[in-house]
Protein backbone atom coordinates (compact mmCIF):
# COMPACT_ATOMS: atom_id res chain seq x y z
CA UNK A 1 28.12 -10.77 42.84
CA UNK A 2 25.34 -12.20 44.53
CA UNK A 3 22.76 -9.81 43.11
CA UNK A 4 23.86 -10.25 39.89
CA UNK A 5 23.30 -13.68 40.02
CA UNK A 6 19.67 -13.60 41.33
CA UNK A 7 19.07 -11.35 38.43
CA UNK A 8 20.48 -13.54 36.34
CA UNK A 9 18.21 -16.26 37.45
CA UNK A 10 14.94 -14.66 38.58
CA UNK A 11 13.65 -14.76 35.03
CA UNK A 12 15.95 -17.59 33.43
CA UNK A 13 12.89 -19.98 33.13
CA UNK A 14 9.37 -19.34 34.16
CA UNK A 15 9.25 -23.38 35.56
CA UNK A 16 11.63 -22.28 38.28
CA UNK A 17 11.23 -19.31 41.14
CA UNK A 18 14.42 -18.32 42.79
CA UNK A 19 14.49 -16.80 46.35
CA UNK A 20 17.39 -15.39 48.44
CA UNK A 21 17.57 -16.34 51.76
CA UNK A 22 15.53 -13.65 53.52
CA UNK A 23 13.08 -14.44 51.23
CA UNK A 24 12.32 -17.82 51.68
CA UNK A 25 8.12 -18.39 52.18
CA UNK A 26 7.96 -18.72 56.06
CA UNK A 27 5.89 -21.84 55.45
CA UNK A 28 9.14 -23.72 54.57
CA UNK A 29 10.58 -23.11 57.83
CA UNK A 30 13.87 -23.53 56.23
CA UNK A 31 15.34 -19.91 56.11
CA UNK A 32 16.83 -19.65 59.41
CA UNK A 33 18.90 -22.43 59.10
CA UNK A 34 22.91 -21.74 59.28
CA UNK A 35 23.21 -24.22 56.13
CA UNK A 36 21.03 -22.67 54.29
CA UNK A 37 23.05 -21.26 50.92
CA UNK A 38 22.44 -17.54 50.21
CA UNK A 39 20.14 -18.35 47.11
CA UNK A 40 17.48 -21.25 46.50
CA UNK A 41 16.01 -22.62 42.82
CA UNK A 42 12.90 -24.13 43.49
CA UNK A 43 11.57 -25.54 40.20
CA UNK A 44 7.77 -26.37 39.74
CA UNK A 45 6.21 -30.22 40.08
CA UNK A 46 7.34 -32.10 37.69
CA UNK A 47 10.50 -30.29 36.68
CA UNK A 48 13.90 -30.60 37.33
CA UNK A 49 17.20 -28.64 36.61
CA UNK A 50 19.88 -31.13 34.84
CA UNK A 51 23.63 -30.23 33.67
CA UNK A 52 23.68 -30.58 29.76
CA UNK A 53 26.99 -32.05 28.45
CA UNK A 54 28.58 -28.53 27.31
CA UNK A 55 28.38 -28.10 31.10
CA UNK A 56 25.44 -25.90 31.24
CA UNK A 57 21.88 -25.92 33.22
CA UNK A 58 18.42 -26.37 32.27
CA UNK A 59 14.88 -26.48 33.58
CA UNK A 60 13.59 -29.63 32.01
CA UNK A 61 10.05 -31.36 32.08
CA UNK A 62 9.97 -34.58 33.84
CA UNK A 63 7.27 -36.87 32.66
CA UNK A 64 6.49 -40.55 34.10
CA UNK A 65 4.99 -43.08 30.91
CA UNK A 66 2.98 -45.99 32.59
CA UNK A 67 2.35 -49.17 29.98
């Protein structure tokens, strides 16, 4: 089940990269943690995933408007 949902995601929405836990960019030093959940979404600057109101997910662009 796992697999099929990092299949699922890896190419959902090119904003976003998805990594299972073995491979997590050693830089993040995160990987080896106990807590860490079996899959991670890391989404690009400025983007964020939201819950729509039907209850599903999206990778939206976050902007900031300064008057």
């Amino acid at each position: 089940k796992l697999e099929e949902v990092y299949n699922l995601l890896k190419n959902a929405n090119p904003n976003m990269v998805v990594y299972k836990k073995e491979e997590i960019p050693d830089h993040y030093h995160y990987r080896h943690n106990v807590r860490i959940m079996p899959l991670i979404i890391e989404v690009k600057e400025g983007w964020t995933v939201m819950q729509n109101r039907n209850g599903s997910f999206m990778c939206a662009y976050e902007y900031l408007h300064i008057n």
